[in-house]
C-alpha atoms as a PDB file:
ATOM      1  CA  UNK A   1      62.645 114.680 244.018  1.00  0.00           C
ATOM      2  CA  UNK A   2      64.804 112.001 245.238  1.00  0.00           C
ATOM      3  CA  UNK A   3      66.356 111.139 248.451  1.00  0.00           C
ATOM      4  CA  UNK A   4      69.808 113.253 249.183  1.00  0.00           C
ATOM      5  CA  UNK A   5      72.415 110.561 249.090  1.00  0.00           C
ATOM      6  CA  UNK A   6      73.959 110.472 252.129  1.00  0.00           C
ATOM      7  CA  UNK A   7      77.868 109.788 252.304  1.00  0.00           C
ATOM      8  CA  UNK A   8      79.273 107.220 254.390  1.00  0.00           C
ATOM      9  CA  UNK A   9      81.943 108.301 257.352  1.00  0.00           C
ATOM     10  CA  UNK A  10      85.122 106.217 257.879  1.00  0.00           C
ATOM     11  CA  UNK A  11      87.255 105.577 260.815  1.00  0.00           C
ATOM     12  CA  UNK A  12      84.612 107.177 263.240  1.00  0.00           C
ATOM     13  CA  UNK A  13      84.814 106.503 266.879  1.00  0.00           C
ATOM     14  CA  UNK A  14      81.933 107.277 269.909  1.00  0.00           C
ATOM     15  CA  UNK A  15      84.315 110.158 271.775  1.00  0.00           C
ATOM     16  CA  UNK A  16      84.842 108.656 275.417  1.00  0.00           C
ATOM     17  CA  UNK A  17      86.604 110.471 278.459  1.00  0.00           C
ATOM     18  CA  UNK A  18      90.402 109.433 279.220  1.00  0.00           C
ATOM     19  CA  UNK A  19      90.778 107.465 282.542  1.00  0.00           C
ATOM     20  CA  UNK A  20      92.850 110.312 283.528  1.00  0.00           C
ATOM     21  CA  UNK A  21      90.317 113.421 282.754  1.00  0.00           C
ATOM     22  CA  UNK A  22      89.974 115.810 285.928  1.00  0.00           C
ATOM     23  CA  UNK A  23      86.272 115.875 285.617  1.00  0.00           C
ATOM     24  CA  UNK A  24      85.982 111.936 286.805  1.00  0.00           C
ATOM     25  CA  UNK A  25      85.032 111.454 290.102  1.00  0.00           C
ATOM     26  CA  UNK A  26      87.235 109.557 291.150  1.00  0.00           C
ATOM     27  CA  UNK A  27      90.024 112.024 290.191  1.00  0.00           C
ATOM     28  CA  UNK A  28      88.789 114.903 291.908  1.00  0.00           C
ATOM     29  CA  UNK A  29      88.587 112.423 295.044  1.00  0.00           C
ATOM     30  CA  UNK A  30      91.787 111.736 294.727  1.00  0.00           C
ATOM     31  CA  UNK A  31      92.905 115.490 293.984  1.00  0.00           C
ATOM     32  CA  UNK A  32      90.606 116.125 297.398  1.00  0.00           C
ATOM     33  CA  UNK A  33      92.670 113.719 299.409  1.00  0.00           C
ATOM     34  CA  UNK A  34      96.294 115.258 298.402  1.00  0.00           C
ATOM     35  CA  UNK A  35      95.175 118.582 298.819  1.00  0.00           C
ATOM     36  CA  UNK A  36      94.543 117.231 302.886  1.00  0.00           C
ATOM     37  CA  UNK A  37      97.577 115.431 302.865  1.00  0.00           C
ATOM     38  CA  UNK A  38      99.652 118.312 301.455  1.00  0.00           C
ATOM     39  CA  UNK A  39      98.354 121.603 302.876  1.00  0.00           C
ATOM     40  CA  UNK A  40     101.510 123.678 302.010  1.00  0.00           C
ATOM     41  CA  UNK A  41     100.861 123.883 298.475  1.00  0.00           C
ATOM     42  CA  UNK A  42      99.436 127.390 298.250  1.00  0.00           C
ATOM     43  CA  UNK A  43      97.429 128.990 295.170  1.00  0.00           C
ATOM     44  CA  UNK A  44      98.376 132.195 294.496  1.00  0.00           C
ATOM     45  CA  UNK A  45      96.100 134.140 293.314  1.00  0.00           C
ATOM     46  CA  UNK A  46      97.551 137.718 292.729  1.00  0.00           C
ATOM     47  CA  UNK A  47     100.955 138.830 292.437  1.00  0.00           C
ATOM     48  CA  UNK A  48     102.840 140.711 295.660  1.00  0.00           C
ATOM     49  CA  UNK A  49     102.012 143.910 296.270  1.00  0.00           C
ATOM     50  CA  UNK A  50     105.323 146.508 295.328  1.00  0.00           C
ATOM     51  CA  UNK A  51     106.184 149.437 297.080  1.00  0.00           C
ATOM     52  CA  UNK A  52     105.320 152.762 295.512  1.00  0.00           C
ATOM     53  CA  UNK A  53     108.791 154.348 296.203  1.00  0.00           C
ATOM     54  CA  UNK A  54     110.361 151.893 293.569  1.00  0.00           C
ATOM     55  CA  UNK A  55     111.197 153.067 290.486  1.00  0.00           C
ATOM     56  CA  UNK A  56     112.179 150.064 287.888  1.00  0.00           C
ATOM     57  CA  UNK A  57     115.195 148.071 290.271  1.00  0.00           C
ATOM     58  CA  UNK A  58     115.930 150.863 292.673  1.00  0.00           C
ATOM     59  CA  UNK A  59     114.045 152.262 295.669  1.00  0.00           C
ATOM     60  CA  UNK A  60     113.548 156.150 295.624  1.00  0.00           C
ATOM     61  CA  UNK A  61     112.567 156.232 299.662  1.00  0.00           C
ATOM     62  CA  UNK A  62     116.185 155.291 300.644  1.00  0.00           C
ATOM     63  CA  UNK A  63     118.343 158.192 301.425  1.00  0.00           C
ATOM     64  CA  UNK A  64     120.911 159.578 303.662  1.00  0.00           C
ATOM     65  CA  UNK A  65     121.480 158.422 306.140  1.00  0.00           C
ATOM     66  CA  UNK A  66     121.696 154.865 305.127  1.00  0.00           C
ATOM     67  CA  UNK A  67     121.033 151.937 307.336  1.00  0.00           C
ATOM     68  CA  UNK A  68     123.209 149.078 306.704  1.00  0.00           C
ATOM     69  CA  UNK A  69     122.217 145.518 307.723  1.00  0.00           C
ATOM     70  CA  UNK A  70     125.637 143.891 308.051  1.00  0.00           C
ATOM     71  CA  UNK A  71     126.231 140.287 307.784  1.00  0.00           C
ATOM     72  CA  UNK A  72     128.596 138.031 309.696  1.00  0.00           C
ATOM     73  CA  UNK A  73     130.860 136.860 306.779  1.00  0.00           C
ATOM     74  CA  UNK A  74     130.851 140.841 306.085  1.00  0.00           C
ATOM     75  CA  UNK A  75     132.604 141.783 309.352  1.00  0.00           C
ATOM     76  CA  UNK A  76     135.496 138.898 309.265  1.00  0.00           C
ATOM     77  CA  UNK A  77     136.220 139.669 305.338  1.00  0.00           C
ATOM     78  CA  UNK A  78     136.149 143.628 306.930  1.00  0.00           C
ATOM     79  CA  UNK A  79     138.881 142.597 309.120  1.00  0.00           C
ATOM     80  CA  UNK A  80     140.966 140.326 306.421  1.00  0.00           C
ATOM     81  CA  UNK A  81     140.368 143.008 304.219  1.00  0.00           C
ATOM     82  CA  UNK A  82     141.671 145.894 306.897  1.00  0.00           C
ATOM     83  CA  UNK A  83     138.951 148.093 306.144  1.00  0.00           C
ATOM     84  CA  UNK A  84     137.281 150.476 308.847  1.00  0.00           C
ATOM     85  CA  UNK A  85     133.677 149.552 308.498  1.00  0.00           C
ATOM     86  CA  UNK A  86     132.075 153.219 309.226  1.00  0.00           C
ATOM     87  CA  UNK A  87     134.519 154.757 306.957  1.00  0.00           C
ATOM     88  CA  UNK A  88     134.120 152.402 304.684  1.00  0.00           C
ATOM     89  CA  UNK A  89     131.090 153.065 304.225  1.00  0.00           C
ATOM     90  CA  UNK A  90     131.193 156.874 304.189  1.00  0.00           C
ATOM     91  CA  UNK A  91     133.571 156.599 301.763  1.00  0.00           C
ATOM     92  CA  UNK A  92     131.554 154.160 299.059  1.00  0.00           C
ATOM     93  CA  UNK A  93     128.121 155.780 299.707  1.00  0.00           C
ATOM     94  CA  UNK A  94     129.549 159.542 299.721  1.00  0.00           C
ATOM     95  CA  UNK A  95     127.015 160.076 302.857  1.00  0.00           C
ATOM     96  CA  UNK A  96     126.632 158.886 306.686  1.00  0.00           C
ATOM     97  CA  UNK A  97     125.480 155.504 307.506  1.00  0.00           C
ATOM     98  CA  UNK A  98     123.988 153.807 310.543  1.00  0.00           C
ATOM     99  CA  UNK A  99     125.379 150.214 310.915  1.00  0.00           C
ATOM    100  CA  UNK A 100     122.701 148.123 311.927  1.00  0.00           C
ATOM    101  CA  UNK A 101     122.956 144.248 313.382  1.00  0.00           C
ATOM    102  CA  UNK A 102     121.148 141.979 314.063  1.00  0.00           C
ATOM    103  CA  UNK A 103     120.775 139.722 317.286  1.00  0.00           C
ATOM    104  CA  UNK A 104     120.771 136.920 314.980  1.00  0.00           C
ATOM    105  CA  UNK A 105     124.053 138.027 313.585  1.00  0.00           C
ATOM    106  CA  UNK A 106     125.665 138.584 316.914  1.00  0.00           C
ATOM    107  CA  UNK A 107     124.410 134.865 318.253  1.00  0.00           C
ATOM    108  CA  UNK A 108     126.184 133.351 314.765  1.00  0.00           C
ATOM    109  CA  UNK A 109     129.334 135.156 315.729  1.00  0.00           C
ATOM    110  CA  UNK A 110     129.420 133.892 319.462  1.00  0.00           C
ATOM    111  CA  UNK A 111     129.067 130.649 318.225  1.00  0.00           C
ATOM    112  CA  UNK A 112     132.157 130.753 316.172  1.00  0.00           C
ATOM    113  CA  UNK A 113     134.194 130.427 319.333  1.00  0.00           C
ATOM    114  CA  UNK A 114     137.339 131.992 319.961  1.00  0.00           C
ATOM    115  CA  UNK A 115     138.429 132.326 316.601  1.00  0.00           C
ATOM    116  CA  UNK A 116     136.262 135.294 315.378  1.00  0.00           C
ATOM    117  CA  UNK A 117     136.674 136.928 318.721  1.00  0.00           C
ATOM    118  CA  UNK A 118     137.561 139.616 317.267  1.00  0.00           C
ATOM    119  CA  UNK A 119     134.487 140.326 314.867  1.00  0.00           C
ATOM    120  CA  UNK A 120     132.281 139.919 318.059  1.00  0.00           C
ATOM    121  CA  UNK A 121     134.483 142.746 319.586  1.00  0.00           C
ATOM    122  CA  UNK A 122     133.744 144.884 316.699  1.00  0.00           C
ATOM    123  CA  UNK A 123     130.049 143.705 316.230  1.00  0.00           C
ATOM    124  CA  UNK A 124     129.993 144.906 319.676  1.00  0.00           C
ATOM    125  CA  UNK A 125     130.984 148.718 319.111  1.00  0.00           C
ATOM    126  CA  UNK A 126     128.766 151.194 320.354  1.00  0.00           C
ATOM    127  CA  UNK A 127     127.863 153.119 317.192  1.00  0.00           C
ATOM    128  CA  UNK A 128     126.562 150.158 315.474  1.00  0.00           C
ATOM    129  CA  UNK A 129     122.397 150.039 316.088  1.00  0.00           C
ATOM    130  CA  UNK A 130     121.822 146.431 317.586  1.00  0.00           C
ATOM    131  CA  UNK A 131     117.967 145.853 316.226  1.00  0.00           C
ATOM    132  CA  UNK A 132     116.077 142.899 318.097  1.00  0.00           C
ATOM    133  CA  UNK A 133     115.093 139.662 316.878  1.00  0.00           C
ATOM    134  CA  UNK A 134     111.411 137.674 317.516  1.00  0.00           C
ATOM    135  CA  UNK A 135     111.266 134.761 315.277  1.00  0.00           C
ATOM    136  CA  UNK A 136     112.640 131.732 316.985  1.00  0.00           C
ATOM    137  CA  UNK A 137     116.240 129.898 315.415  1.00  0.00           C
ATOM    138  CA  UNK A 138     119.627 131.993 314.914  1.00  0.00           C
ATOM    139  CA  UNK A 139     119.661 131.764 311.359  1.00  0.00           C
ATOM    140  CA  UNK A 140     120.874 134.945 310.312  1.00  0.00           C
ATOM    141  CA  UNK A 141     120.459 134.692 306.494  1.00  0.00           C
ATOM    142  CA  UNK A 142     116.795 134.009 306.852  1.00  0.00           C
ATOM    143  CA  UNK A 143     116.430 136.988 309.513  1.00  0.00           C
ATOM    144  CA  UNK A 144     118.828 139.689 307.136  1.00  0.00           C
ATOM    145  CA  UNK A 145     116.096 138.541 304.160  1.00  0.00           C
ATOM    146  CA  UNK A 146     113.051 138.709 306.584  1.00  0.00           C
ATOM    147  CA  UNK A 147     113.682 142.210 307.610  1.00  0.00           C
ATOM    148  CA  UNK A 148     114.514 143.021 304.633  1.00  0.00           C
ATOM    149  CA  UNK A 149     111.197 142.478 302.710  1.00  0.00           C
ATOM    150  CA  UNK A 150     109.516 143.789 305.908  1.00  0.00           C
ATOM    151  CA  UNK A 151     110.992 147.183 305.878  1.00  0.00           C
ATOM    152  CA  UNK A 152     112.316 148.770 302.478  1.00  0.00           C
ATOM    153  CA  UNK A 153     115.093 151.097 303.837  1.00  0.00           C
ATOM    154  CA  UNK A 154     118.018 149.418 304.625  1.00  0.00           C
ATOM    155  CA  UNK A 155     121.170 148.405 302.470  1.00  0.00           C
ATOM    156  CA  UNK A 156     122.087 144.778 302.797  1.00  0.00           C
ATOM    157  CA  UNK A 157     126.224 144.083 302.972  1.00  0.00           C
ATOM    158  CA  UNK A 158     127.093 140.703 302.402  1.00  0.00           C
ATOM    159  CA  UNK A 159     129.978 138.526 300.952  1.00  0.00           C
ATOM    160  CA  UNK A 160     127.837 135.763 300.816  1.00  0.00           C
ATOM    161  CA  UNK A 161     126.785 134.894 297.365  1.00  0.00           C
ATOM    162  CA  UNK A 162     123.762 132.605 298.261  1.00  0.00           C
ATOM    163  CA  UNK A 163     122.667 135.468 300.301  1.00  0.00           C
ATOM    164  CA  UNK A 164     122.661 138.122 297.636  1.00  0.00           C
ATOM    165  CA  UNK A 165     121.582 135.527 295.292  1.00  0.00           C
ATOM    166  CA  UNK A 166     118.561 135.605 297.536  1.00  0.00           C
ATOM    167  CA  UNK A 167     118.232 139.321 298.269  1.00  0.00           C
ATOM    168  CA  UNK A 168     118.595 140.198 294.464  1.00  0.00           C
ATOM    169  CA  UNK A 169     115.284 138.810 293.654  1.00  0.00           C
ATOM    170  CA  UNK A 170     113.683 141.330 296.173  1.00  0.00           C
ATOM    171  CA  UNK A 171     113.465 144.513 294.234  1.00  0.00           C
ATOM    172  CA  UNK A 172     114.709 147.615 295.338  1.00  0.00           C
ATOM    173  CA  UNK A 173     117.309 146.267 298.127  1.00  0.00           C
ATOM    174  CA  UNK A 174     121.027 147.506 297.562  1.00  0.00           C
ATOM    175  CA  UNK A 175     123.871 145.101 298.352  1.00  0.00           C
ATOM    176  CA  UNK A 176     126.920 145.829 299.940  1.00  0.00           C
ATOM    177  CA  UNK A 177     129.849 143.713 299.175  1.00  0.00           C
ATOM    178  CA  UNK A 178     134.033 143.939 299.180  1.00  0.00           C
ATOM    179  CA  UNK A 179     135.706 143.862 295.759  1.00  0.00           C
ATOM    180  CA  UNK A 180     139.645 144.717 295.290  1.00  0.00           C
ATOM    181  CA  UNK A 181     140.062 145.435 298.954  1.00  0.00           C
ATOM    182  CA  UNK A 182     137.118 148.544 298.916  1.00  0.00           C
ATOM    183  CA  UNK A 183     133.465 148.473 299.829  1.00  0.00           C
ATOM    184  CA  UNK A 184     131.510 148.141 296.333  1.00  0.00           C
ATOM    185  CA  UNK A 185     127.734 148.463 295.977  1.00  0.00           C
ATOM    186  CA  UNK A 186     124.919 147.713 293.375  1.00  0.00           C
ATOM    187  CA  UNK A 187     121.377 148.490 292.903  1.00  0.00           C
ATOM    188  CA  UNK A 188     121.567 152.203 294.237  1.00  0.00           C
ATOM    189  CA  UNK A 189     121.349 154.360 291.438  1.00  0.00           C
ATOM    190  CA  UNK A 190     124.794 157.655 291.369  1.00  0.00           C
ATOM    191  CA  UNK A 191     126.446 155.239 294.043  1.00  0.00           C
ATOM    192  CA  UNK A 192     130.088 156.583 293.779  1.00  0.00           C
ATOM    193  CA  UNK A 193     131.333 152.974 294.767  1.00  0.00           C
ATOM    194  CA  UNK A 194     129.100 151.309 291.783  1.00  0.00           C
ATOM    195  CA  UNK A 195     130.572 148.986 290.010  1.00  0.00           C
ATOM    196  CA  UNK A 196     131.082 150.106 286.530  1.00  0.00           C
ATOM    197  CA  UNK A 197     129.343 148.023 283.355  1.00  0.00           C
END
């Protein structure tokens, strides 16, 4: 019995480690140190929890009567648009509504000046809920979206499309907006005032 002939490999190369390969040292130093320097880059390890009341995009816990977060550009397109905001309302949910507002809200529209006097008159009606504020800054957008994912049951209205941009990617909040001179809303399932697709 002879000797297996062995056969002769080509083109092979010892395997080494790229000078860029996490498991270095040195790069998991430097990882270390931009981790320090950057502390606001968070890992997220499980997804949000979602409440139990929603049911695909719409939230089975709201109900009459509706609480509607209102937002400043709401009120002065209310009053180009000569619409009674309460009735308004009744009339495109088909139930009764509590206007709510925000002190954030109200500080935006005193600092429009005299020019929007009048929407801080109507803001300022007595059968509209006032609900405080205890984050610091007057940014209203940021406090409508806050509350929002805090507490479930309100309706958002809005004519600002950045801000239901924002608010649409938080399931199970209707929005509230004015289309063809009438209160329309989406994302509340046998809405009367639904837009139609």
């Amino acid at each position: 019995m002879g000797r297996a002939k062995k056969t002769r490999k080509f083109a092979t190369v010892k395997r080494m480690l790229s000078p860029k390969d996490a498991r270095l040292e040195e790069n998991i130093r430097k990882q270390e140190e931009e981790d320090i320097k950057n502390p606001k880059k968070e890992k997220l390890n499980e997804a949000p929890k979602q409440s139990s009341a929603l049911f695909f995009n719409y939230n089975t816990a709201l109900g009459p009567p509706y609480q509607v977060l209102i937002d400043t550009n709401f009120i002065n397109f209310t009053i180009q648009n000569k619409i009674e905001i309460v009735q308004g309302m009744m009339d495109c949910l088909l139930a009764k509504t509590t206007v709510c507002i925000t002190d954030c809200v109200m500080a935006e529209l005193e600092k429009l000046g005299p020019r929007f006097k009048l929407a801080l008159t109507l803001a300022k009606d007595p059968r509209f809920k006032r609900i405080p504020c205890t984050h610091a800054g007057t940014y209203a957008d940021d406090c409508l979206v806050n509350k929002v994912e805090q507490f479930k049951c309100y309706i958002v209205a809005t004519c600002d499309r950045d801000l239901r941009r924002r608010i649409r990617k938080i399931p199970g909040i209707p929005i509230m907006y004015i289309s063809q001179h009438k209160y329309v809303i989406e994302r509340l399932p046998e809405a009367w005032g639904a837009p139609n697709k």
